[in-house]
C-alpha atoms as a PDB file:
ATOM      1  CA  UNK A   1    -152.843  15.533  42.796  1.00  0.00           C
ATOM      2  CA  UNK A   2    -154.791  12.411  43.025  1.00  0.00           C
ATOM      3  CA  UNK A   3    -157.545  13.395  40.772  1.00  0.00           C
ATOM      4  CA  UNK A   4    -154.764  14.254  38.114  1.00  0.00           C
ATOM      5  CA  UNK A   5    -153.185  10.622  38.771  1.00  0.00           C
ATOM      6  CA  UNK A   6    -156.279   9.320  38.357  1.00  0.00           C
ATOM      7  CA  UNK A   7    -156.542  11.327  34.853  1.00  0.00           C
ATOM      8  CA  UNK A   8    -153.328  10.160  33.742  1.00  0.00           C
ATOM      9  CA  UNK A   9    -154.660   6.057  34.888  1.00  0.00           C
ATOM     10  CA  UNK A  10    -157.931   6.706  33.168  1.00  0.00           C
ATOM     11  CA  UNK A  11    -156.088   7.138  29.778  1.00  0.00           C
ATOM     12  CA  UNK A  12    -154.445   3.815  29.968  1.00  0.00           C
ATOM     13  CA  UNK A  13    -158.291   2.406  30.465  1.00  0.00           C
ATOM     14  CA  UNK A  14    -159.341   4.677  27.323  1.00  0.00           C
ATOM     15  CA  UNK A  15    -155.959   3.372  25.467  1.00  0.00           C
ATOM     16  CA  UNK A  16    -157.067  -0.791  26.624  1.00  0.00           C
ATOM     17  CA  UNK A  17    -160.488  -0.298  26.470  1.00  0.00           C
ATOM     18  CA  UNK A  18    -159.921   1.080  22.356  1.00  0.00           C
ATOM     19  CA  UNK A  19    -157.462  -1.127  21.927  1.00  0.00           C
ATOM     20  CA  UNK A  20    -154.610   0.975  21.277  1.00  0.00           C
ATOM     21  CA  UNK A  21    -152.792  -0.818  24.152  1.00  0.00           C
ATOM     22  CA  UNK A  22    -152.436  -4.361  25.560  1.00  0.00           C
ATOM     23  CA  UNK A  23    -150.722  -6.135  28.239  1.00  0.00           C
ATOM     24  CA  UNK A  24    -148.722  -7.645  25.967  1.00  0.00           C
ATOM     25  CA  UNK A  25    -147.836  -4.614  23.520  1.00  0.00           C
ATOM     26  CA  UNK A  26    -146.899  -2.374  26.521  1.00  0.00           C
ATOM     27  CA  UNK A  27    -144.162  -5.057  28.070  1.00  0.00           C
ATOM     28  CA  UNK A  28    -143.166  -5.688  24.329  1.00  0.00           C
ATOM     29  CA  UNK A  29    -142.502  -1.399  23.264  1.00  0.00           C
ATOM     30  CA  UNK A  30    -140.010   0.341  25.285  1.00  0.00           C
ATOM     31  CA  UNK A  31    -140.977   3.069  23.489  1.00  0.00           C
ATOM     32  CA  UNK A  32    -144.504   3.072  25.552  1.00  0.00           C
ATOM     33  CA  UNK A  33    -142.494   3.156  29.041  1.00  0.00           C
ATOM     34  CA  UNK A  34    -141.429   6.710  28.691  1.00  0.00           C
ATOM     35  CA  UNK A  35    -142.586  10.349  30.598  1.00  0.00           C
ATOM     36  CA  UNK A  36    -140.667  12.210  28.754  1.00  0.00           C
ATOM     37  CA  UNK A  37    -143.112  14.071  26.823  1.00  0.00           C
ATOM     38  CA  UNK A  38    -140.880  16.292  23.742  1.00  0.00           C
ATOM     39  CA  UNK A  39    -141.729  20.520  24.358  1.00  0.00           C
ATOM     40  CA  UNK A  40    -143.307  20.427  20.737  1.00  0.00           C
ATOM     41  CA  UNK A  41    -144.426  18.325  17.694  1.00  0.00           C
ATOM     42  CA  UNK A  42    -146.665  16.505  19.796  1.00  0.00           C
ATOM     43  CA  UNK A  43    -148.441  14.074  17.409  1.00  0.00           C
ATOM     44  CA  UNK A  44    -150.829  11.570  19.428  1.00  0.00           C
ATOM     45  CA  UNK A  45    -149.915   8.941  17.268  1.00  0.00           C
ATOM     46  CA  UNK A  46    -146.259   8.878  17.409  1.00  0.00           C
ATOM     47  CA  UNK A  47    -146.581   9.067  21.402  1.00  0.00           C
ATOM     48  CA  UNK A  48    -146.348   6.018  23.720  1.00  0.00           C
ATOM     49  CA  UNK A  49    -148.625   5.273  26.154  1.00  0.00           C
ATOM     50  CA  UNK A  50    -147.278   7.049  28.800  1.00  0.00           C
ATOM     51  CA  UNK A  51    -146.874  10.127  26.693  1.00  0.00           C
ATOM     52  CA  UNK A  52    -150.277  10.022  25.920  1.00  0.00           C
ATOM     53  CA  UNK A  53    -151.301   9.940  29.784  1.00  0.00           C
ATOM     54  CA  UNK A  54    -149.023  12.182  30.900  1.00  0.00           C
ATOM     55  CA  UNK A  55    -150.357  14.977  28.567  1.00  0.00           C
ATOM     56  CA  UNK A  56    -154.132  14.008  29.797  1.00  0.00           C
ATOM     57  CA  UNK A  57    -152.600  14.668  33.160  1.00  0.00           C
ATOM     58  CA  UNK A  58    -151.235  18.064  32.202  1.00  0.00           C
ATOM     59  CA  UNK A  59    -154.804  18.471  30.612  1.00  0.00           C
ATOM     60  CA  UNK A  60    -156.811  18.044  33.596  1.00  0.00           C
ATOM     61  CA  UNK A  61    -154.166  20.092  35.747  1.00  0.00           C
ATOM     62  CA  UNK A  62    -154.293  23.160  32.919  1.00  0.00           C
ATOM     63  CA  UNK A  63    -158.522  23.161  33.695  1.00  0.00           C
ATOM     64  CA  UNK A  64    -157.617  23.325  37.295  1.00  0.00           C
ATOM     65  CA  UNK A  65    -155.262  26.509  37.377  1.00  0.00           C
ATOM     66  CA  UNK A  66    -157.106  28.087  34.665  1.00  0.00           C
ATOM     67  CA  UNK A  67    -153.842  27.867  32.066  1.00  0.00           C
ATOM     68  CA  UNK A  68    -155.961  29.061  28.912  1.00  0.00           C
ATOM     69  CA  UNK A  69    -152.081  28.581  26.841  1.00  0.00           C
ATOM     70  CA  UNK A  70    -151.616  25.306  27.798  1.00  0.00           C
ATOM     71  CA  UNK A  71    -155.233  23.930  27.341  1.00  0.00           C
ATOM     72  CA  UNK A  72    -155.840  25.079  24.156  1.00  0.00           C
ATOM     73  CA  UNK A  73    -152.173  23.635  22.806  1.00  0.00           C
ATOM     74  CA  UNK A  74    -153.288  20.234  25.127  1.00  0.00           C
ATOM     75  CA  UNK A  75    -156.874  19.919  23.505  1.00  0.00           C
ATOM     76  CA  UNK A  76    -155.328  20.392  19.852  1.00  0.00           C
ATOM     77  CA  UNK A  77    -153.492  17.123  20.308  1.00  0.00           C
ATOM     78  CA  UNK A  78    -155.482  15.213  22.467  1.00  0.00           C
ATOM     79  CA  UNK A  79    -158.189  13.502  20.447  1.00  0.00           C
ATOM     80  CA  UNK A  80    -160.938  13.916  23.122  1.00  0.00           C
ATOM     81  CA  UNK A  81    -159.981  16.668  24.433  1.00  0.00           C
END
């Protein structure tokens, strides 16, 4: 659980570190404050930021269990994946 917390942190460095996110444009986009990640349609774009780390979260869980399913739909949208 901590590793895939860490995952889901790591993307928010990635998002910074690119700058796809900032300090400032996180408190200013509600939009970026939500879990809620939508069952399908996922276009990395269009999600906020935590969207974005909660599917790198899924991601590194998938790898874990062995979910084939859900790690080839998670590496379709995520651009490093």
């Amino acid at each position: 659980a901590a590793m895939a917390l860490l995952q889901h942190e790591l993307q928010h460095v990635l998002d910074y570190a690119t700058g796809r996110m900032s300090w400032l444009s996180y408190a200013l986009h509600p939009h970026d404050w939500s879990y809620s990640v939508p069952d399908a349609g996922w276009d990395w774009k269009k999600l906020g930021a935590e969207q974005r780390a909660v599917l790198a979260e899924r991601l590194w869980r998938a790898e874990r269990l062995g979910s084939t399913d859900e790690i080839a739909r998670l590496r379709a949208v995520l651009p490093w994946g």
